[in-house]
Protein backbone atom coordinates (compact mmCIF):
# COMPACT_ATOMS: atom_id res chain seq x y z
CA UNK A 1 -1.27 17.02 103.17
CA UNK A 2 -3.98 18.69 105.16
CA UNK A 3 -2.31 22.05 105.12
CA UNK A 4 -1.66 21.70 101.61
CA UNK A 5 -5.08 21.13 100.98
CA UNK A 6 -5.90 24.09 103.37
CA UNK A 7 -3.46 26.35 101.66
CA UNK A 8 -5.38 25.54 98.12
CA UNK A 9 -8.96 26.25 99.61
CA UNK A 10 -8.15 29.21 100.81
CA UNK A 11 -6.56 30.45 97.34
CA UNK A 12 -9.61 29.23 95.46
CA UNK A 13 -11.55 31.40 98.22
CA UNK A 14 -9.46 34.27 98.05
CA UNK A 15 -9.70 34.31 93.76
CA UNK A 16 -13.38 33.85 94.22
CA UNK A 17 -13.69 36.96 96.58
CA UNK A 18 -11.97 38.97 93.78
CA UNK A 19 -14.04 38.04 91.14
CA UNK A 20 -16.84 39.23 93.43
CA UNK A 21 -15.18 42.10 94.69
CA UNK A 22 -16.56 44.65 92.11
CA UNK A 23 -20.07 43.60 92.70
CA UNK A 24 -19.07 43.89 96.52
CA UNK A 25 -18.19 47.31 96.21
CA UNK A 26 -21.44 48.16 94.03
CA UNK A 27 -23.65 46.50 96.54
CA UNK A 28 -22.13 48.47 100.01
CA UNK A 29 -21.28 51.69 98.35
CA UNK A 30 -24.28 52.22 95.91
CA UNK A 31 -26.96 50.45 97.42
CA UNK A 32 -26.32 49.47 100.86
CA UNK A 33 -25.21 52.47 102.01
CA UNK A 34 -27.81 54.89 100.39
CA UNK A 35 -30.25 52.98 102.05
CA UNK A 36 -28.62 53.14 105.30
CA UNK A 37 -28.60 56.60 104.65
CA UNK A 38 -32.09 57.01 103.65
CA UNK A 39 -33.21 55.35 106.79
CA UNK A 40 -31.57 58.14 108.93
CA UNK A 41 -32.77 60.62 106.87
CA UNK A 42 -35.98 59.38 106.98
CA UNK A 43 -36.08 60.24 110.97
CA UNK A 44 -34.79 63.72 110.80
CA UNK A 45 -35.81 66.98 109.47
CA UNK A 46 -33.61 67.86 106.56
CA UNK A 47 -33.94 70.48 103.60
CA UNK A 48 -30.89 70.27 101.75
CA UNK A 49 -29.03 73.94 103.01
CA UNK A 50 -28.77 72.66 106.43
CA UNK A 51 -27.70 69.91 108.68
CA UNK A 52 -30.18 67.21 109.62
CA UNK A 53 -32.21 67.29 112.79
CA UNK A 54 -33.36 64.21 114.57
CA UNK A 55 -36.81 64.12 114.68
CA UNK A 56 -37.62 60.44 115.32
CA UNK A 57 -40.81 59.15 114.14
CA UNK A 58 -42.08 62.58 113.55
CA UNK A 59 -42.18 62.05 109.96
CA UNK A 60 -43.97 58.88 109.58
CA UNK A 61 -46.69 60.01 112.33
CA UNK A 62 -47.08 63.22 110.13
CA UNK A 63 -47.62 61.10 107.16
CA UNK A 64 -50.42 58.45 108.30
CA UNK A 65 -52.09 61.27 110.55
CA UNK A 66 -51.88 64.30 109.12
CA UNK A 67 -51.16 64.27 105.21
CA UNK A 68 -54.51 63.79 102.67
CA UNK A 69 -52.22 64.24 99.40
CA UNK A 70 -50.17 60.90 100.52
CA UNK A 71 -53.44 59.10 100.79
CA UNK A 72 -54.73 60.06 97.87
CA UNK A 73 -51.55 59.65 95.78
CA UNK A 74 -51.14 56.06 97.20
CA UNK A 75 -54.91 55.34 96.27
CA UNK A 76 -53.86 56.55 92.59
CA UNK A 77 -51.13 54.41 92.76
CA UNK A 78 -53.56 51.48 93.87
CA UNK A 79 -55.54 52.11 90.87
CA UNK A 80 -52.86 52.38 88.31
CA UNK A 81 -51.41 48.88 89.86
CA UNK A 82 -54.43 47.22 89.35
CA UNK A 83 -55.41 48.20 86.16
CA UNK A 84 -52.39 48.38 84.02
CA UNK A 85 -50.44 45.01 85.76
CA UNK A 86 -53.66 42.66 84.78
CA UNK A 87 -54.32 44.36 80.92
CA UNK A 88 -50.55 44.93 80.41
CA UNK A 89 -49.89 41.38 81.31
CA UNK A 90 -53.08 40.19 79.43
CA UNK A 91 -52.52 41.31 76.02
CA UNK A 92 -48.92 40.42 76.61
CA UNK A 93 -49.83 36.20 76.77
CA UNK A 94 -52.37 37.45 73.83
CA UNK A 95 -49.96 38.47 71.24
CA UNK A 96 -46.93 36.11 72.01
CA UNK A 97 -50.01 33.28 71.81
CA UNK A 98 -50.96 35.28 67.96
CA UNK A 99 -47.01 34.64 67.31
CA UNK A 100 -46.53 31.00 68.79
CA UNK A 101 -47.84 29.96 65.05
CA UNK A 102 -44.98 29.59 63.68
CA UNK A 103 -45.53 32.57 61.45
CA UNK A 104 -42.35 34.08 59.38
CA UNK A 105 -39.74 36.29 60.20
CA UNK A 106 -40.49 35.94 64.09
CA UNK A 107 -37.81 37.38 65.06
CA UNK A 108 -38.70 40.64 63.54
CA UNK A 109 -42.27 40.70 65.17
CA UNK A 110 -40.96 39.70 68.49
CA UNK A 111 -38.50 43.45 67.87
CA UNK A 112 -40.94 45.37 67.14
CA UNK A 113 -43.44 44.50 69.73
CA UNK A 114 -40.54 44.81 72.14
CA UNK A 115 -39.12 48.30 71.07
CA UNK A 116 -41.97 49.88 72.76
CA UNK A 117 -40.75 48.40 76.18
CA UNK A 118 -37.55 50.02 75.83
CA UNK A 119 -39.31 53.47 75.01
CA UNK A 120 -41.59 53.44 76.45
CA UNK A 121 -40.54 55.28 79.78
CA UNK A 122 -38.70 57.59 78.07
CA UNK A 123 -39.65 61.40 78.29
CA UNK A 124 -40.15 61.44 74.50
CA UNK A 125 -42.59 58.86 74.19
CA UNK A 126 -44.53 60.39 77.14
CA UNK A 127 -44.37 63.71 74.94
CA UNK A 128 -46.02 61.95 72.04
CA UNK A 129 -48.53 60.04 74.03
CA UNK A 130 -49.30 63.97 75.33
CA UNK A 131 -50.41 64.73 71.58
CA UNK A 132 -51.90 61.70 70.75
CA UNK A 133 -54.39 62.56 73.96
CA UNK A 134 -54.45 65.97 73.45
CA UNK A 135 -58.09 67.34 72.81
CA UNK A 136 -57.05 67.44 68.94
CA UNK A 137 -55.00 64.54 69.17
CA UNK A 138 -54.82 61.52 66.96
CA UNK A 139 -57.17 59.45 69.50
CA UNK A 140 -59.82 62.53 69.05
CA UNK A 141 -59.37 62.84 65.20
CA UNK A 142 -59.80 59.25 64.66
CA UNK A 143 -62.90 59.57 67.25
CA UNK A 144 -64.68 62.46 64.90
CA UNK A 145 -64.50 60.17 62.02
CA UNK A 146 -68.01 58.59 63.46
CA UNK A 147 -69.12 61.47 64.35
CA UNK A 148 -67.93 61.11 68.25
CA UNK A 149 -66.36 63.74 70.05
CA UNK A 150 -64.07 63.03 72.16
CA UNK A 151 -62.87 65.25 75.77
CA UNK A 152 -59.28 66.49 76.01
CA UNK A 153 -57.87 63.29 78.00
CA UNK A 154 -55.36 65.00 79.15
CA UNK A 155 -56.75 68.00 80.84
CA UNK A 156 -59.92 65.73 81.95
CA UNK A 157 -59.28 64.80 86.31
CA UNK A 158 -61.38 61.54 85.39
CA UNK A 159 -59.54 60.20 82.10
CA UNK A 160 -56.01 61.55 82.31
CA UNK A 161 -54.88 58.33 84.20
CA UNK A 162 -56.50 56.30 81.70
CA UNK A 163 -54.12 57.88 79.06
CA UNK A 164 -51.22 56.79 81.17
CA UNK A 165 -52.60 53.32 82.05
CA UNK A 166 -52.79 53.11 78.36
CA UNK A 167 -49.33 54.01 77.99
CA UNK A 168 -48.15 51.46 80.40
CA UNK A 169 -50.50 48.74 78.42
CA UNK A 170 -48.25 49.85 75.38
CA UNK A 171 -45.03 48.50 76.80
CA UNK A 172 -46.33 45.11 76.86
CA UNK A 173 -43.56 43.96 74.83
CA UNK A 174 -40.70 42.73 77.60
CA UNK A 175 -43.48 40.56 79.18
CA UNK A 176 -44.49 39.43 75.32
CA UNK A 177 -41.48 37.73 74.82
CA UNK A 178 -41.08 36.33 77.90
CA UNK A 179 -44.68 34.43 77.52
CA UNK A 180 -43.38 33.58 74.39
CA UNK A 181 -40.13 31.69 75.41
CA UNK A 182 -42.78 30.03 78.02
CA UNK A 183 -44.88 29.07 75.05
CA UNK A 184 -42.43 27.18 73.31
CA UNK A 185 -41.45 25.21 76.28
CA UNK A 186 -44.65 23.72 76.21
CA UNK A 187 -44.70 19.80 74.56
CA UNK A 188 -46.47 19.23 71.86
CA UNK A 189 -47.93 15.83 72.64
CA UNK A 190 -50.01 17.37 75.73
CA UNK A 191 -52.15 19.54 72.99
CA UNK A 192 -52.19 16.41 70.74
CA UNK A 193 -53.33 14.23 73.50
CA UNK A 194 -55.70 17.03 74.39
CA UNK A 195 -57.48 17.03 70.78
CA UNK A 196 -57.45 13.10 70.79
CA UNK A 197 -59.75 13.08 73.94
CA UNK A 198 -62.05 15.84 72.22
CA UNK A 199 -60.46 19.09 74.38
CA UNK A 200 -61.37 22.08 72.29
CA UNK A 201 -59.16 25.51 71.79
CA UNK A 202 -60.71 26.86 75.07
CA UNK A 203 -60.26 24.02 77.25
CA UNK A 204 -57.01 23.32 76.08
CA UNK A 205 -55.81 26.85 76.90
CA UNK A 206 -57.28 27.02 80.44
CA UNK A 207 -56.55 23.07 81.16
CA UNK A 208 -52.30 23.05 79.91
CA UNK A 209 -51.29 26.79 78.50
CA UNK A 210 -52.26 28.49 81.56
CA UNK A 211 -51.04 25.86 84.17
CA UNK A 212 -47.86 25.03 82.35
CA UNK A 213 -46.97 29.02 82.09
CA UNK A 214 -47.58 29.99 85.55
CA UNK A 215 -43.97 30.29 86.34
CA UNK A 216 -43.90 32.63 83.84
CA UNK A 217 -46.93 34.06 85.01
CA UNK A 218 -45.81 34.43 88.39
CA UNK A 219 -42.07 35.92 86.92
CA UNK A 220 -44.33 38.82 84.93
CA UNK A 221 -46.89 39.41 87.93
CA UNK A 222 -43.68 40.09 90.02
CA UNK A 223 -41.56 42.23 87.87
CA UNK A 224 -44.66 43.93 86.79
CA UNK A 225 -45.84 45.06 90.19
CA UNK A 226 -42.16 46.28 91.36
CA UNK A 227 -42.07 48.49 87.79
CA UNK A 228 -45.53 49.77 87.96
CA UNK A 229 -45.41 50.62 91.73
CA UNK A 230 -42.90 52.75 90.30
CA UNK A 231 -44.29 55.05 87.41
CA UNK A 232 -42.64 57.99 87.80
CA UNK A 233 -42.28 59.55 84.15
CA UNK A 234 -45.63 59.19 82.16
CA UNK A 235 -47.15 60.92 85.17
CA UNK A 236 -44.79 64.04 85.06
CA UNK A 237 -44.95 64.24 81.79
CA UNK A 238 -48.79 63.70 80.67
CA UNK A 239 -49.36 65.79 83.78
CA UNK A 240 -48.28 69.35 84.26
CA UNK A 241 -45.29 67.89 86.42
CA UNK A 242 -47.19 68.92 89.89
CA UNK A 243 -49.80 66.46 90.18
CA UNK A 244 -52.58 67.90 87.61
CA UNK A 245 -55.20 68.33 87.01
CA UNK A 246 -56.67 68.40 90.40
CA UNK A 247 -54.03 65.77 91.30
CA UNK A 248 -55.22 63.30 88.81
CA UNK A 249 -51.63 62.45 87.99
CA UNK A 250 -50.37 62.85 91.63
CA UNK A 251 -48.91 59.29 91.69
CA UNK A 252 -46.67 58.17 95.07
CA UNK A 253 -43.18 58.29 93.14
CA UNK A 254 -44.15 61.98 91.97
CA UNK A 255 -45.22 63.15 95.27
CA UNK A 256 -41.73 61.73 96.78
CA UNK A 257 -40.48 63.72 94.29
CA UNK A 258 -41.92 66.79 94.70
CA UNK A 259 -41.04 66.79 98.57
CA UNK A 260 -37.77 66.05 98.18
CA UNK A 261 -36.77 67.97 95.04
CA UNK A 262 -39.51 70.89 94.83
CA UNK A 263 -40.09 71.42 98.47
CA UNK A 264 -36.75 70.62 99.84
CA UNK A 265 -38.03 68.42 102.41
CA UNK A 266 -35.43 65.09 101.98
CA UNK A 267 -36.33 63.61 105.34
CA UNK A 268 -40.02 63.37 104.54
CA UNK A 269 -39.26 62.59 101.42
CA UNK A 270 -36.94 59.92 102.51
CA UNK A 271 -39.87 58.14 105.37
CA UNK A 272 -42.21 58.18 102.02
CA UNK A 273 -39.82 55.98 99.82
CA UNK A 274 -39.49 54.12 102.97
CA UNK A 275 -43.27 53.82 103.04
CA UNK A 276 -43.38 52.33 99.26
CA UNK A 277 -40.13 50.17 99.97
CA UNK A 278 -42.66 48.24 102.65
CA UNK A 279 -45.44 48.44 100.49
CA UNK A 280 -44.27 47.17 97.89
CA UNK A 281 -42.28 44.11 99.58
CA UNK A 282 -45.52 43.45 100.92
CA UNK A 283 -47.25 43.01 98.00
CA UNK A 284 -44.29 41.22 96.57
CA UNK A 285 -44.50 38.49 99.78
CA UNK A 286 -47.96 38.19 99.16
CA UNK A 287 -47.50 37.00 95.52
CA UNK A 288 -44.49 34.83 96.68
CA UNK A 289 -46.62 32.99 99.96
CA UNK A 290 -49.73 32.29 97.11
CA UNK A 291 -47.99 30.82 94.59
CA UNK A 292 -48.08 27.51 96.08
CA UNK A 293 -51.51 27.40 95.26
CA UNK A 294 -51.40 28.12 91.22
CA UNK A 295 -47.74 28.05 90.31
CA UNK A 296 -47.32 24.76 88.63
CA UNK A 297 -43.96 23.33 87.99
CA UNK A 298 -43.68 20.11 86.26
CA UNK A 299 -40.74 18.48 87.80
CA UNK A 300 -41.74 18.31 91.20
CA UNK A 301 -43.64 15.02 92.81
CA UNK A 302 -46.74 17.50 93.70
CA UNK A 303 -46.86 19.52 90.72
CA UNK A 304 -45.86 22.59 92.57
């Protein structure tokens, strides 16, 4: 009886290993093992044409001692981070609070404020944003209708990432309908107890719509720091694909880019998307050992 049963667990463990089998292979041989092989790469000195050369630590020394552009792209990338997560994020709870009304034909509202995430990194839409920025752009035109004249954004060191933190504000729409789905999970009675006690609009929103969505919340703040940490696109595109002008556009994914791909230096390349890999975990950690201060979920005996 025992080996029978034996015999039948190890059958059901067997089927289950083949189901999983084809994520298996995915996992060792397309992410797994690049990584691995990143990781050596990232301690030698290779170009491409020739064999690698150990080198150690020599890369990552270079890097923190001895390379300004890496600061100053990871300083960019700071910036763009901080700006675009919190507005993109923002305006996201915003609209998908303008279409928790119960308004008609939701459905297609909740499409076309989510098309724009979907196109948003593509190299066409970057194009467009170009012209709509350009110095006689739509942005400009519109501008000169009160009389205001507005700078070429894109040719401008000091605006140029504003045009692409703008761009990233645009694709609000994935984060939009997640808010929403969080929205209508809400109960009703809590805002109808709320207005029986005399809560207004305000004090409803920041006493059971914000507490009740920060799972949500915390799900967007996540997702939205992995994606922004890495803008690649907008940045080659807006820019003139190296960085300009004056490195205004010189964000950390398009510097890894240009060492590895333009330069032809793969191990240094490699040490830098090491670099952002712990950077952004980091970050990531840091959002994950804080939420136990504001993520509130109902069903536990705490409230967390």
């Amino acid at each position: 009886m025992r080996a029978t049963r034996k015999t039948m667990q190890r059958q059901h463990n067997l089927t289950a290993y083949g189901f999983l089998l084809p994520w298996l292979i995915g996992f060792f041989c397309l992410t797994l093992g690049p990584m691995l092989g990143s990781l050596y790469l990232s301690l030698t000195k290779y170009n491409l044409l020739t064999a690698p050369k150990w080198v150690g630590l020599s890369n990552y020394v270079t890097i923190f001692t001895d390379d300004q552009t890496f600061t100053n792209s990871l300083w960019l990338t700071f910036k763009y981070v901080f700006m675009s997560v919190p507005l993109r994020l923002a305006f996201a709870l915003l609209v998908a609070m303008a279409l928790n009304k119960g308004i008609r034909a939701l459905g297609i509202y909740r499409t076309v404020y989510y098309v724009p995430s979907l196109l948003g990194g593509s190299v066409a839409i970057a194009i467009v944003w170009r012209q709509i920025f350009d110095g006689s752009g739509l942005v400009n035109r519109f501008l000169g209708w009160f009389g205001i004249e507005g700078p070429s954004w894109i040719s401008h060191p000091d605006y140029i990432v504003y045009t692409i933190i703008s761009l990233s504000i645009w694709q609000f729409g994935s984060a939009m309908v997640i808010f929403l789905a969080g929205l209508k999970q809400i109960p009703g009675d809590l805002y109808e107890a709320a207005q029986v006690d005399g809560a207004g609009k305000a004090r409803s929103f920041f006493r059971i719509t914000l507490p009740m969505l920060t799972p949500v919340i915390f799900f967007n703040l996540v997702m939205s720091i992995i994606n922004s940490f890495q803008a690649f696109t907008p940045a080659f595109v807006i820019g003139d694909g190296r960085g300009g002008p004056l490195d205004a556009t010189m964000f950390y994914t398009l510097y890894l880019y240009m060492k590895g791909f333009s330069f032809f230096e793969m191990g240094y390349a490699s040490a830098l998307a090491w670099i952002m890999l712990l950077i952004v975990g980091g970050f990531t950690a840091i959002v994950f050992m804080t939420s136990k201060f504001w993520v509130f979920y109902g069903d536990s005996k705490d409230g967390r």
